[in-house]
Protein backbone atom coordinates (compact mmCIF):
# COMPACT_ATOMS: atom_id res chain seq x y z
CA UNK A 1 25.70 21.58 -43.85
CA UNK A 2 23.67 22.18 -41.11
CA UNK A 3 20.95 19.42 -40.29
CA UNK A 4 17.15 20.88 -40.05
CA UNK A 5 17.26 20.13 -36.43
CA UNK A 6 20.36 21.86 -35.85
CA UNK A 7 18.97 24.73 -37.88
CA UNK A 8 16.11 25.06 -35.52
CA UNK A 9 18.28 25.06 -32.36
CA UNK A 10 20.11 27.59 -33.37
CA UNK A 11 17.23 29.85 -34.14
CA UNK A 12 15.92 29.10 -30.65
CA UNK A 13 18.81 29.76 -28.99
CA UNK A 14 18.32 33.02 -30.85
CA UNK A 15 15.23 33.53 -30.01
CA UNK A 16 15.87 32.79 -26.33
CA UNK A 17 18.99 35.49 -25.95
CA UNK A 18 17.24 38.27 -28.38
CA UNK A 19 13.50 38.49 -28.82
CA UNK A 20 12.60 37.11 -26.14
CA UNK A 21 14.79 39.11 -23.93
CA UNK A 22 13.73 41.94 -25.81
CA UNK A 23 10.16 41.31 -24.30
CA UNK A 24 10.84 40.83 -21.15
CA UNK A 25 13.13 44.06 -20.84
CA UNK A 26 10.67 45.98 -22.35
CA UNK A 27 7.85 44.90 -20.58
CA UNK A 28 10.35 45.80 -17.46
CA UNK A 29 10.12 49.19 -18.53
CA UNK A 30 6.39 48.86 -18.81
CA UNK A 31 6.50 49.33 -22.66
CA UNK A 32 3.95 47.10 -23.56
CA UNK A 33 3.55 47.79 -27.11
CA UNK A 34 7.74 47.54 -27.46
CA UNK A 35 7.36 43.58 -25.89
CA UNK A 36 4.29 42.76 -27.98
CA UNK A 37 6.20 43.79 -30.74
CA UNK A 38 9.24 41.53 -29.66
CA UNK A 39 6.65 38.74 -29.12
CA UNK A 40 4.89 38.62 -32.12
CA UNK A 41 8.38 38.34 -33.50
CA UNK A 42 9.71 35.31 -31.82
CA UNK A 43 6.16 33.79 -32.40
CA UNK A 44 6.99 34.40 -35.95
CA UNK A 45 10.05 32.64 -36.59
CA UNK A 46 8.86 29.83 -34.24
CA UNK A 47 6.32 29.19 -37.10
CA UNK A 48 8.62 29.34 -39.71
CA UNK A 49 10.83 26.93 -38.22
CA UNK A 50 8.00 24.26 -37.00
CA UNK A 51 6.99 25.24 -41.12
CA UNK A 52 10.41 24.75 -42.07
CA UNK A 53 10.49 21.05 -40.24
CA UNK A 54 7.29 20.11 -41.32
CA UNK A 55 8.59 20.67 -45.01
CA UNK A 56 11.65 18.77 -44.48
CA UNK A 57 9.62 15.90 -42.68
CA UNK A 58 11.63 16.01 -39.54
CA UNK A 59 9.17 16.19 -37.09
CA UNK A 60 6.04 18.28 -35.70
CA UNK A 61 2.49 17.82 -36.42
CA UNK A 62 1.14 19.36 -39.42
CA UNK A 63 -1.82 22.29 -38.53
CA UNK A 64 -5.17 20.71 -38.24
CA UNK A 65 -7.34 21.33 -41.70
C-alpha cells in the first residue's frame, strides 16, 4: 500500500503532466475560459490532497479558523 506521501506525489506528478498542461496549452490558444477551467481543476485536487494529509496527520498546516 501506497504511503499518504507517495499518494500525493503521484497526484502531482499528475497534475503537473495533465491539468496543468492543459492550462497552459489552452491559454496558448488564447482560450481562456478552457485554462481556467483546467486550473480550477488542479487547484481542486491540490486541496483534496493537502485535505487528505491533514486527515492522515502527515504534514501541512491545518486552514486558519
Amino acid at each position: 500500500m501506497n504511503s499518504p506521501a507517495s499518494q500525493a506525489a503521484e497526484t502531482i506528478l499528475d497534475l503537473l503532466g495533465g491539468s496543468l498542461d492543459d492550462c497552459s496549452r489552452a491559454l496558448a490558444r488564447g482560450d481562456v475560459p478552457e485554462a481556467q477551467r483546467h486550473l480550477q481543476d488542479a487547484s481542486e485536487r491540490l486541496r483534496r490532497v493537502r485535505r487528505d494529509l491533514i486527515e492522515l496527520g502527515a504534514g501541512g498546516t491545518p486552514p486558519a479558523a
